[in-house]
N, C-alpha and C. Protein backbone atom coordinates (compact mmCIF):
# COMPACT_ATOMS: atom_id res chain seq x y z
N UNK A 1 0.84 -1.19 0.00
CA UNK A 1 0.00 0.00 0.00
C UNK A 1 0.88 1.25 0.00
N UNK A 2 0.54 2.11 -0.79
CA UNK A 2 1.03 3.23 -0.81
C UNK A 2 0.57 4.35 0.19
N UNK A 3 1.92 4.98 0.77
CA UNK A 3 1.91 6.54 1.78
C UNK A 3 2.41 7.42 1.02
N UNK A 4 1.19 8.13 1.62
CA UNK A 4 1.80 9.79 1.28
C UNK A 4 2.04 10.53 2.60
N UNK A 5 2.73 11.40 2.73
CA UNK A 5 2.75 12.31 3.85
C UNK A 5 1.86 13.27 3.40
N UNK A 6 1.78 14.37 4.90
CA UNK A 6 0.52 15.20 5.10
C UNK A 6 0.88 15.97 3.99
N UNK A 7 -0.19 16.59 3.78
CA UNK A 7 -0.09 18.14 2.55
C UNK A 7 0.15 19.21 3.91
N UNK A 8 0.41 20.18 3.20
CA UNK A 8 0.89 21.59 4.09
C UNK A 8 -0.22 22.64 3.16
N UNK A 9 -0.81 22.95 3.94
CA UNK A 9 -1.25 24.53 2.97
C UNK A 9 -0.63 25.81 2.99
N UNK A 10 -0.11 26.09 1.67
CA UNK A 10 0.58 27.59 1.71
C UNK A 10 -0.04 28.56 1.20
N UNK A 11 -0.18 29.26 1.83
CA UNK A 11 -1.08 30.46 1.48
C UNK A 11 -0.20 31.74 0.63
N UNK A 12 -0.76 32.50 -0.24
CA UNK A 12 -0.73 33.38 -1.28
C UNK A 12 -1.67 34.27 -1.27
N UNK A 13 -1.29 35.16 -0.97
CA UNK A 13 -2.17 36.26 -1.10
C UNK A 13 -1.32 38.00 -1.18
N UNK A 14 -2.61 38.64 -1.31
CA UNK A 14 -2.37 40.00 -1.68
C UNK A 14 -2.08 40.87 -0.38
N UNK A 15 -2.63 40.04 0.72
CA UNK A 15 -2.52 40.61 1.95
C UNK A 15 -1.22 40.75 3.03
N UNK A 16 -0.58 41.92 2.73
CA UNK A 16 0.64 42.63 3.59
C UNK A 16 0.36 41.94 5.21
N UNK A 17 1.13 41.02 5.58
CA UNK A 17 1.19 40.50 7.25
C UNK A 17 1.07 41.78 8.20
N UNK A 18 2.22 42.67 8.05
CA UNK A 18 2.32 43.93 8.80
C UNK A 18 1.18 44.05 8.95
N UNK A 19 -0.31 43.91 8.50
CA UNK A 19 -0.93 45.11 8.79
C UNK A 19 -2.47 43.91 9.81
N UNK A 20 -1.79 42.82 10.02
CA UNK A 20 -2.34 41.74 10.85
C UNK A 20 -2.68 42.10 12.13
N UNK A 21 -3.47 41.87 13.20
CA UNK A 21 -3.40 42.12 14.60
C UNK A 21 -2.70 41.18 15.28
N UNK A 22 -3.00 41.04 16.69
CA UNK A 22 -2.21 39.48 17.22
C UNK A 22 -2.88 38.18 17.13
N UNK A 23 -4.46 38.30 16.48
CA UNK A 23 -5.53 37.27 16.26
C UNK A 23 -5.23 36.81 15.09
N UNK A 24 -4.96 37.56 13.75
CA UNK A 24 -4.26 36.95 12.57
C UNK A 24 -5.32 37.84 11.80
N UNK A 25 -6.43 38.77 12.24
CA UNK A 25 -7.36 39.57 11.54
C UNK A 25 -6.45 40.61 10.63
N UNK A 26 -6.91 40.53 9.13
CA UNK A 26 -6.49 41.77 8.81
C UNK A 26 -7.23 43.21 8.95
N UNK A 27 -6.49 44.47 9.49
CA UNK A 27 -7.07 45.67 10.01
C UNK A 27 -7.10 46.78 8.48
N UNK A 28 -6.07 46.63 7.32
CA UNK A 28 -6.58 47.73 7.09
C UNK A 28 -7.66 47.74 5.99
N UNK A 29 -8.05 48.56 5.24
CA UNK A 29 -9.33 48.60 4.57
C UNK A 29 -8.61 48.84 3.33
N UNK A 30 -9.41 47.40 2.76
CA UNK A 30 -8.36 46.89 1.69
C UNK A 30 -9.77 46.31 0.32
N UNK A 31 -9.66 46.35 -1.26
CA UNK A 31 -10.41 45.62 -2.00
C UNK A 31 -10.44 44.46 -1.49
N UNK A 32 -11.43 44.11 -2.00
CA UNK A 32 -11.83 42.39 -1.88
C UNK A 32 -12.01 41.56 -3.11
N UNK A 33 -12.55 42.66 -4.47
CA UNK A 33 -13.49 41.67 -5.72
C UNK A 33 -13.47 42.66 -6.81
N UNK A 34 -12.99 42.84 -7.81
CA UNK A 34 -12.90 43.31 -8.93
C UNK A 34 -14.10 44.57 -8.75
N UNK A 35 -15.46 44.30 -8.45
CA UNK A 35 -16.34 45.09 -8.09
C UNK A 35 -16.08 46.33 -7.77
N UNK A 36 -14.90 46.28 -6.31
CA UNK A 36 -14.66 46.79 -5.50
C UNK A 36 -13.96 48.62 -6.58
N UNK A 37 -13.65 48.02 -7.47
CA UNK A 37 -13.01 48.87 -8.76
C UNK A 37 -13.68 50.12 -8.87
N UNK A 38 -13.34 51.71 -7.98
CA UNK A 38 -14.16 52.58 -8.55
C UNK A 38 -14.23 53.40 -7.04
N UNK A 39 -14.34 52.79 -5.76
CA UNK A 39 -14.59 52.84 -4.59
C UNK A 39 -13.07 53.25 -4.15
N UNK A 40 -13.19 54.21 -2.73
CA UNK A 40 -11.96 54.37 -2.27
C UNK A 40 -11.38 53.58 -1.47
N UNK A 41 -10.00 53.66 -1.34
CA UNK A 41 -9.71 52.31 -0.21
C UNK A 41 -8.10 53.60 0.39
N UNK A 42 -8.36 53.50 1.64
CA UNK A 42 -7.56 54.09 1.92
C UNK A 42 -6.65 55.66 1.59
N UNK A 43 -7.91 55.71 1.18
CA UNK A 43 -8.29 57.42 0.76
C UNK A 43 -7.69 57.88 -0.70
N UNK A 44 -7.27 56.59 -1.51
CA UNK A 44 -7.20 56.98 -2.77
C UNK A 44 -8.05 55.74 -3.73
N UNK A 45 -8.92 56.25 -4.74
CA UNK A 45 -9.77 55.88 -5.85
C UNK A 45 -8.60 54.50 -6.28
N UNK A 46 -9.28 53.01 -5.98
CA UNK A 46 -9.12 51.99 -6.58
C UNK A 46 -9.34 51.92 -8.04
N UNK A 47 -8.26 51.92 -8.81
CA UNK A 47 -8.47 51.55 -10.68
C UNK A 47 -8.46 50.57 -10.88
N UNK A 48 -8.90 50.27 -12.39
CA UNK A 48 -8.52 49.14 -13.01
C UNK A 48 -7.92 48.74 -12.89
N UNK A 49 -6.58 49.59 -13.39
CA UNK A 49 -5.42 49.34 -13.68
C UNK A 49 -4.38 48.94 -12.26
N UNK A 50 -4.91 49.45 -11.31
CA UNK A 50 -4.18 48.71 -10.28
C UNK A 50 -5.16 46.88 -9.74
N UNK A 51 -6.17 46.89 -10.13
CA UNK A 51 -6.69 45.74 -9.98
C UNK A 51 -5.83 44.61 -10.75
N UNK A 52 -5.51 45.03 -12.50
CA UNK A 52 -5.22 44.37 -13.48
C UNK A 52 -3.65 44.08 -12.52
N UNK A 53 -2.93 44.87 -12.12
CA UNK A 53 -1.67 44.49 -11.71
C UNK A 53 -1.45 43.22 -10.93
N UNK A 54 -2.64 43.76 -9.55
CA UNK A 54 -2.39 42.64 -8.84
C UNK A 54 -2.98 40.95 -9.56
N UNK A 55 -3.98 40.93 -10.41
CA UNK A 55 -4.72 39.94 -10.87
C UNK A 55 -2.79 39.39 -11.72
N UNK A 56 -2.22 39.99 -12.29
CA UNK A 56 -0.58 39.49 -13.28
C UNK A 56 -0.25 39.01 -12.31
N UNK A 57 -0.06 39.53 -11.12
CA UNK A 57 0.58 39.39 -10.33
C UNK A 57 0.38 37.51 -9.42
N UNK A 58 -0.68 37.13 -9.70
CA UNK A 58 -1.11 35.85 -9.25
C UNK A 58 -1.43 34.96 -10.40
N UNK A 59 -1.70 35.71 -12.03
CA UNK A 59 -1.26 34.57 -13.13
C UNK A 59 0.67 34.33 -12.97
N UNK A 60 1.34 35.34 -12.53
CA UNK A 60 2.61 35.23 -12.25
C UNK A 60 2.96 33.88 -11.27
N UNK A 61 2.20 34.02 -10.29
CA UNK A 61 2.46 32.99 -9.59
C UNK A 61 2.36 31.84 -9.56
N UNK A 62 1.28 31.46 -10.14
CA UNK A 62 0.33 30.33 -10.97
C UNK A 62 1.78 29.81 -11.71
N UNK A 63 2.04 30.53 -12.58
CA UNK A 63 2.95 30.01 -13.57
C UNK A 63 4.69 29.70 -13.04
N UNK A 64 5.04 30.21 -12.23
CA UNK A 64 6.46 30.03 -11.62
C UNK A 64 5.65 28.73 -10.60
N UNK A 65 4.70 28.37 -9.74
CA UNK A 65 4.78 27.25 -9.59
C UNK A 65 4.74 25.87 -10.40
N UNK A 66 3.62 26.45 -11.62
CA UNK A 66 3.73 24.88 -12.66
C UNK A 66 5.12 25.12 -13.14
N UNK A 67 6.24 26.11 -13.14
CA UNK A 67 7.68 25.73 -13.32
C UNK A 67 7.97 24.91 -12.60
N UNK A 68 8.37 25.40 -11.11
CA UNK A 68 8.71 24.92 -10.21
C UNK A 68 8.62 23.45 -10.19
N UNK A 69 7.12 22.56 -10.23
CA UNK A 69 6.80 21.13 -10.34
C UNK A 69 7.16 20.81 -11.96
N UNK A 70 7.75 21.59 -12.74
CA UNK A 70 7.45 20.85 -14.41
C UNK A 70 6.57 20.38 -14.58
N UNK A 71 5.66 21.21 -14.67
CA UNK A 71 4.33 20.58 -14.76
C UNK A 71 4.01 20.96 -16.47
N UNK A 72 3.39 19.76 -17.05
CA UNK A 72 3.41 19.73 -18.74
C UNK A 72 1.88 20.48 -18.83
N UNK A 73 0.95 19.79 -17.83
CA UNK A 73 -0.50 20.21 -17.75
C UNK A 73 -1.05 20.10 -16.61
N UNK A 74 -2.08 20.52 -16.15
CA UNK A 74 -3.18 20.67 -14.67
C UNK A 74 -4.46 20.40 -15.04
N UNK A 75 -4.83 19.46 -14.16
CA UNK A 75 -6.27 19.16 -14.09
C UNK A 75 -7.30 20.18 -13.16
N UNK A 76 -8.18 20.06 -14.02
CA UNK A 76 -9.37 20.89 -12.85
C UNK A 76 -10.03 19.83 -12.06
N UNK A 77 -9.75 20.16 -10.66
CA UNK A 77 -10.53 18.92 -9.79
C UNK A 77 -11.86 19.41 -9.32
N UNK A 78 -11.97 20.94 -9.60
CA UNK A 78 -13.26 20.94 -9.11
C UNK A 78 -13.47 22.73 -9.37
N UNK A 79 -14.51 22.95 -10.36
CA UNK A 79 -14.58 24.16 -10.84
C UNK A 79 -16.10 24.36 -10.75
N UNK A 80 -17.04 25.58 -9.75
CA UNK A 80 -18.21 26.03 -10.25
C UNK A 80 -18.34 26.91 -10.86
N UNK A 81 -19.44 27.46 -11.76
CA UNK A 81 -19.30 28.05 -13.03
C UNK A 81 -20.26 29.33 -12.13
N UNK A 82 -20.30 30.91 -12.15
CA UNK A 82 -21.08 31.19 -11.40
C UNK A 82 -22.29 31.76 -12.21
N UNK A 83 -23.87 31.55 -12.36
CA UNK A 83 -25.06 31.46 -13.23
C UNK A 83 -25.08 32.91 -13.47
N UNK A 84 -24.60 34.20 -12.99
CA UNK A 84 -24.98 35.43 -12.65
C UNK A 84 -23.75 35.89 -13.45
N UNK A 85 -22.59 35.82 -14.07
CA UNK A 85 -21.58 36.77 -14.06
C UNK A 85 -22.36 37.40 -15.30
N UNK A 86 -21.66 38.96 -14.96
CA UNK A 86 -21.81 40.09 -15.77
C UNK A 86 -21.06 40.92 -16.23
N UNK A 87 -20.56 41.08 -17.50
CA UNK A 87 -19.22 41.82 -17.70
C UNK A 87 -18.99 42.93 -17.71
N UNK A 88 -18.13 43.26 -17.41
CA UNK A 88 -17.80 44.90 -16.94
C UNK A 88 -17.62 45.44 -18.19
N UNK A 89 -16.43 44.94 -19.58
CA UNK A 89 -15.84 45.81 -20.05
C UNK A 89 -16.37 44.33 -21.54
N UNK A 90 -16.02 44.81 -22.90
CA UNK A 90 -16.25 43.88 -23.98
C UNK A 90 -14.97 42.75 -23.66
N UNK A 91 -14.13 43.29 -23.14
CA UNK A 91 -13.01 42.06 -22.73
C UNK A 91 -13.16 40.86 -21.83
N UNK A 92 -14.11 41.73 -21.07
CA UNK A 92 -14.57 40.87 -19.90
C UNK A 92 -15.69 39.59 -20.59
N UNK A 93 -16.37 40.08 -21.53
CA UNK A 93 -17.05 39.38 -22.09
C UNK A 93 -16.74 38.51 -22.69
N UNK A 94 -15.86 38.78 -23.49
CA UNK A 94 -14.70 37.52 -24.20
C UNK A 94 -14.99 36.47 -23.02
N UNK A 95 -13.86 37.00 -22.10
CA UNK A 95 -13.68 35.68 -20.92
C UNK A 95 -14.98 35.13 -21.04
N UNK A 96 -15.85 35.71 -20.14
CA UNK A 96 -16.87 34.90 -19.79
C UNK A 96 -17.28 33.90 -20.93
N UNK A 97 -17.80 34.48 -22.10
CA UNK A 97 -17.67 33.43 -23.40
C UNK A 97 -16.83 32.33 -23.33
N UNK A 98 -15.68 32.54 -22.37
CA UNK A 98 -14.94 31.00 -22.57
C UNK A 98 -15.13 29.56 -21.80
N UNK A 99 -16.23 30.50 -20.32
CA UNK A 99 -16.47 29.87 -19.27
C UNK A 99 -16.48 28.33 -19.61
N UNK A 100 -17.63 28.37 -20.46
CA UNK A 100 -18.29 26.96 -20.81
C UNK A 100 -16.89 25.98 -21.27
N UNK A 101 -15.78 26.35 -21.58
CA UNK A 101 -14.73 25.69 -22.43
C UNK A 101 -14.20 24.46 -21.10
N UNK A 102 -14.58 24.81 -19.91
CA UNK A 102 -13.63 24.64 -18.72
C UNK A 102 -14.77 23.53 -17.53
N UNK A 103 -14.14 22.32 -17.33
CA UNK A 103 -15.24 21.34 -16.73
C UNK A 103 -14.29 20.85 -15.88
N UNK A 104 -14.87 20.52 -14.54
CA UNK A 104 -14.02 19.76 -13.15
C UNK A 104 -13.88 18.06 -14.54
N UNK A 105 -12.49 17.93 -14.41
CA UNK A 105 -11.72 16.50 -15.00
C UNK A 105 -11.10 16.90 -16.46
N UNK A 106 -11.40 18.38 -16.58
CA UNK A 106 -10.18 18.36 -17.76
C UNK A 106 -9.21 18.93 -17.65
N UNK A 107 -8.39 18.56 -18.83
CA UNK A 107 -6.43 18.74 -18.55
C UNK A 107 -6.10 19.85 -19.59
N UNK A 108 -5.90 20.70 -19.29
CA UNK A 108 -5.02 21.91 -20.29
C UNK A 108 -3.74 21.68 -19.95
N UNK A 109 -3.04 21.68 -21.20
CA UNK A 109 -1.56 21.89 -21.37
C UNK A 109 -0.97 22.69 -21.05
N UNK A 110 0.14 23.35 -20.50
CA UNK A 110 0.90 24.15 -20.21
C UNK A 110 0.92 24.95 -20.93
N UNK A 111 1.61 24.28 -21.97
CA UNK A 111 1.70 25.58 -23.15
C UNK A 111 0.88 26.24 -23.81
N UNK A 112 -0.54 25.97 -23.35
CA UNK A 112 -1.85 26.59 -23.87
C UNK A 112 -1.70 27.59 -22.64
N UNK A 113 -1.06 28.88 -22.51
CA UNK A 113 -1.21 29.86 -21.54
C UNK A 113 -2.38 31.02 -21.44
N UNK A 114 -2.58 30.90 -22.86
CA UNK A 114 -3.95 31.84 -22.60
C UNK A 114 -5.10 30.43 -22.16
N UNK A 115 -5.51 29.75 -22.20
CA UNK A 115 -6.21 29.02 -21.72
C UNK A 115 -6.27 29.26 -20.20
N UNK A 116 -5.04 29.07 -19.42
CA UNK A 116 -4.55 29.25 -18.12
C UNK A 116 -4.73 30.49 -17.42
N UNK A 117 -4.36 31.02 -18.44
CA UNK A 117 -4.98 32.80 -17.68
C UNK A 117 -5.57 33.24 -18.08
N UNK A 118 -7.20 32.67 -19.08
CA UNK A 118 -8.05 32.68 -18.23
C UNK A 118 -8.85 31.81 -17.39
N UNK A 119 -8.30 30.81 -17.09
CA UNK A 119 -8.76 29.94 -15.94
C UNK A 119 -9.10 30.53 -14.95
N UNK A 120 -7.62 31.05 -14.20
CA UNK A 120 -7.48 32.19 -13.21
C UNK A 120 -7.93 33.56 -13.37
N UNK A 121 -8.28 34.09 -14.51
CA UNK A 121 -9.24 35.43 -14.44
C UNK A 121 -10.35 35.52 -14.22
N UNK A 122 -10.95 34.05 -14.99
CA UNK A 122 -12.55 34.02 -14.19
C UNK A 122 -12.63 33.47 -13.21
N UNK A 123 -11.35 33.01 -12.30
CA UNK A 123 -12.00 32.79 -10.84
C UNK A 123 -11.41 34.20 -9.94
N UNK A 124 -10.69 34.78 -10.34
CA UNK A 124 -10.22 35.93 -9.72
C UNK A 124 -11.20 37.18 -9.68
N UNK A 125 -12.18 36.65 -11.18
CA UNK A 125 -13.36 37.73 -11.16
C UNK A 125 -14.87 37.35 -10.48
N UNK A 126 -14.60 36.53 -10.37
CA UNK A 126 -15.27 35.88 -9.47
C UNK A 126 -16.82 35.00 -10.76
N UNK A 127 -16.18 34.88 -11.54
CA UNK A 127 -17.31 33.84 -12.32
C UNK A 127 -17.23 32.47 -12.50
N UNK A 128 -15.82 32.04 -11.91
CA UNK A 128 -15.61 30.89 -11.22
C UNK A 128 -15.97 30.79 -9.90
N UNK A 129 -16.04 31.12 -9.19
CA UNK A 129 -16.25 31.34 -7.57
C UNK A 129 -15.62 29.86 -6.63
N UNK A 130 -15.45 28.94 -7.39
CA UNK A 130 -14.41 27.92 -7.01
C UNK A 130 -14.05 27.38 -7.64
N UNK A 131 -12.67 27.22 -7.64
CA UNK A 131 -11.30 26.47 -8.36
C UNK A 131 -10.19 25.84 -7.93
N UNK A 132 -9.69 24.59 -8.04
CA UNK A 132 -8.61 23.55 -7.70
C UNK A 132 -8.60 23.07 -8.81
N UNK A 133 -6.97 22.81 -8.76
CA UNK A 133 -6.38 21.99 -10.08
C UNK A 133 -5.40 21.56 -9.37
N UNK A 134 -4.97 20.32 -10.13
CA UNK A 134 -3.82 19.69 -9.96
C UNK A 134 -2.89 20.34 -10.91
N UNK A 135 -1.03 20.41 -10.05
CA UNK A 135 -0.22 20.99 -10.40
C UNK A 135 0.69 20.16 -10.62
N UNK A 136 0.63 19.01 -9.79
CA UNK A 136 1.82 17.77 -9.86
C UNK A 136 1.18 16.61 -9.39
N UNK A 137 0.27 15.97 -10.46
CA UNK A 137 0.10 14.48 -10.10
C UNK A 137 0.65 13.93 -9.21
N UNK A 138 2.00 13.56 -9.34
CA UNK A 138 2.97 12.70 -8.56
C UNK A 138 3.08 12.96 -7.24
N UNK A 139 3.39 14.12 -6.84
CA UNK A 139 3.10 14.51 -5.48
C UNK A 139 1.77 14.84 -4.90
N UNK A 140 0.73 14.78 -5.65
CA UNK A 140 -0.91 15.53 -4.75
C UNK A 140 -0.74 16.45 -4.96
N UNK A 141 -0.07 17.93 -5.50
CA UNK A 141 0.15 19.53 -5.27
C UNK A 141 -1.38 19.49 -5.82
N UNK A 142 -1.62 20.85 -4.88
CA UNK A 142 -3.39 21.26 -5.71
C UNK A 142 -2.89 22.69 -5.85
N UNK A 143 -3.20 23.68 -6.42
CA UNK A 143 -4.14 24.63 -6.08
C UNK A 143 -5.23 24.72 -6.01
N UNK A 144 -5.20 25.99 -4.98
CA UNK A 144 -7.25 26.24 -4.41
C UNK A 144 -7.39 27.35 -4.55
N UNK A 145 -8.04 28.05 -4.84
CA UNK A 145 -8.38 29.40 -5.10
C UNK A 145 -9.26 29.50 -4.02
N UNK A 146 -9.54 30.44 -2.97
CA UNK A 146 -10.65 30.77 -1.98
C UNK A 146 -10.76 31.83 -2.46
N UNK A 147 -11.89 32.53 -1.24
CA UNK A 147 -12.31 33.55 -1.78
C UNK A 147 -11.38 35.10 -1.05
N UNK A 148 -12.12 36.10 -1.66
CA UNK A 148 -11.04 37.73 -1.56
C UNK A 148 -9.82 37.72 -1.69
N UNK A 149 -9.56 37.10 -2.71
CA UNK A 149 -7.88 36.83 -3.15
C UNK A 149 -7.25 35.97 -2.47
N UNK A 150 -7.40 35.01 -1.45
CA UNK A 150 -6.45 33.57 -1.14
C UNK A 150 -6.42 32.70 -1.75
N UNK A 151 -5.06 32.38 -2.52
CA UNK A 151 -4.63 30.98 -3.24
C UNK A 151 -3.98 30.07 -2.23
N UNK A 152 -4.29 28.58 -2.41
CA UNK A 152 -3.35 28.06 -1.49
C UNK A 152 -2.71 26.88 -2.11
N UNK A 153 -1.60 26.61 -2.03
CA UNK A 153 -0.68 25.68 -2.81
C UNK A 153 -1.10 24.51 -1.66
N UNK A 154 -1.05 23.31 -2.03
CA UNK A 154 -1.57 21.83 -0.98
C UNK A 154 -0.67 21.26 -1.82
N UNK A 155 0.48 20.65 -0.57
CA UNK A 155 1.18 19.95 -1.38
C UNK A 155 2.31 19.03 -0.12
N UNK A 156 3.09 18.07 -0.40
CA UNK A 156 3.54 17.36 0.81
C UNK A 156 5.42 17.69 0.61
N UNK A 157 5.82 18.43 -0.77
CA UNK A 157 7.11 18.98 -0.56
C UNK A 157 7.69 19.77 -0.48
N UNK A 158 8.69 20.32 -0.40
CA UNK A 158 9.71 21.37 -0.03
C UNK A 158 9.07 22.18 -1.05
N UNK A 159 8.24 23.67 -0.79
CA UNK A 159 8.15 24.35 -2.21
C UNK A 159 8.72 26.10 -1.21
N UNK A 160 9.73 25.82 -0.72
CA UNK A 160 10.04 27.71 0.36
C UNK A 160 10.79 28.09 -0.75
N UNK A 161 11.75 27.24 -1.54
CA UNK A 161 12.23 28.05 -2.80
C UNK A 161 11.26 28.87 -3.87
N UNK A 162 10.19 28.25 -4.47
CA UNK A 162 9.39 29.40 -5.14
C UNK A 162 8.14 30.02 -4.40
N UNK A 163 8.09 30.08 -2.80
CA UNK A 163 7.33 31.09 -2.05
C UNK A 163 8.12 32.14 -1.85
N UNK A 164 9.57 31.81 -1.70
CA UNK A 164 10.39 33.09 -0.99
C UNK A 164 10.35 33.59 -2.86
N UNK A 165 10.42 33.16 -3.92
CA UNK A 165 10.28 33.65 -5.12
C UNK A 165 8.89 34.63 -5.57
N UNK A 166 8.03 34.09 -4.98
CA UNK A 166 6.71 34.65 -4.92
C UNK A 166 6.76 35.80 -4.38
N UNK A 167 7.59 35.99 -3.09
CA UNK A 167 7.57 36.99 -2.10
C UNK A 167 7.70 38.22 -2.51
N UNK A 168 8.74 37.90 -3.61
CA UNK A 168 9.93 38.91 -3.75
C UNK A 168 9.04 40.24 -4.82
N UNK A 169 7.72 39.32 -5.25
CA UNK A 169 7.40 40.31 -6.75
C UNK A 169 6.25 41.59 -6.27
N UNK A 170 5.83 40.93 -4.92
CA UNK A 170 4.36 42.04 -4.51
C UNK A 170 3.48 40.68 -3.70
N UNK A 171 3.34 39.79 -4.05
CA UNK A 171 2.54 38.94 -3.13
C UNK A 171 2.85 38.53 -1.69
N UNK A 172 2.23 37.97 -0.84
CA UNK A 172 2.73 37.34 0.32
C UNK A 172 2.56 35.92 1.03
N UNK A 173 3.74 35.15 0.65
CA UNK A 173 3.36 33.66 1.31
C UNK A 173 3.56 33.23 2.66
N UNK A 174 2.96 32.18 2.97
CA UNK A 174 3.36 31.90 4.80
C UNK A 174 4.37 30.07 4.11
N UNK A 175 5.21 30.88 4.66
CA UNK A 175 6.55 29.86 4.10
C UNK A 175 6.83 28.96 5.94
């Protein structure tokens, strides 16, 4: 019979630790959802264009981990489609148009990268509203997408080399 050891969850997110209490609550007043686009946050007008950054900023990550595992392709283990999305911009619409392309048990290739980002744009916009894929068969690695921007890598090996890599660009991992 085959063992695996435990998975570890590593968390990814947009959220600066500094600004944590001693409960692990974050305090400052921060976006949550593409929505949020238009509204002030900390006394200056949230843009697009700073939304679009951080959203690169986690297809970035996405992609330095399927490096990391050599990963050729990822399965979707479990994707809901959300009945309501509404597009903001004609681009946005594109995506959504692709929704239907994307079913929990299929395998996109690596090198199909626009496929991949938009995997992660419609769950980042929330018209996926849940997403896991497999990143490395061999080991169990998942990603999970939760919700208000937490990704979490599930996986049972050494991955502090591309979190402290993650670290370095604008995101924040618990290594």
């Amino acid at each position: 019979m085959r063992t695996y050891k435990k998975r570890r969850y590593y968390e990814i997110v947009k959220y600066d630790p500094e600004f944590r209490n001693d409960q692990g609550h974050y305090m400052k007043d921060e976006w949550t959802s593409i929505s949020d686009v238009g509204k002030i946050y900390d006394g200056k007008l949230f843009t697009i264009e700073e939304y679009e950054h951080i959203e690169n900023l986690y297809i970035q990550a996405v992609f330095l981990i399927l490096e990391f595992f050599h990963t050729r392709s990822i399965k979707i283990t479990h994707i809901y489609k959300s009945k309501n999305s509404r597009a903001r911009t004609s681009k946005e619409k594109k995506l959504i148009a692709c929704m239907d392309m994307f079913a929990t048990g299929d395998v996109i290739r690596v090198n199909n990268k626009e496929l991949i980002t938009n995997l992660i744009k419609l769950r980042l916009r929330e018209h996926a509203p849940e997403l896991e894929v497999i990143v490395d068969r061999k080991s169990r690695s998942e990603l999970v997408f939760g919700y208000d921007y937490y990704m979490y890598l599930k996986t049972n090996i050494d991955v502090s080399s591309v979190l402290e890599e993650i670290d370095t660009f604008g995101l924040f991992t618990s290594i």
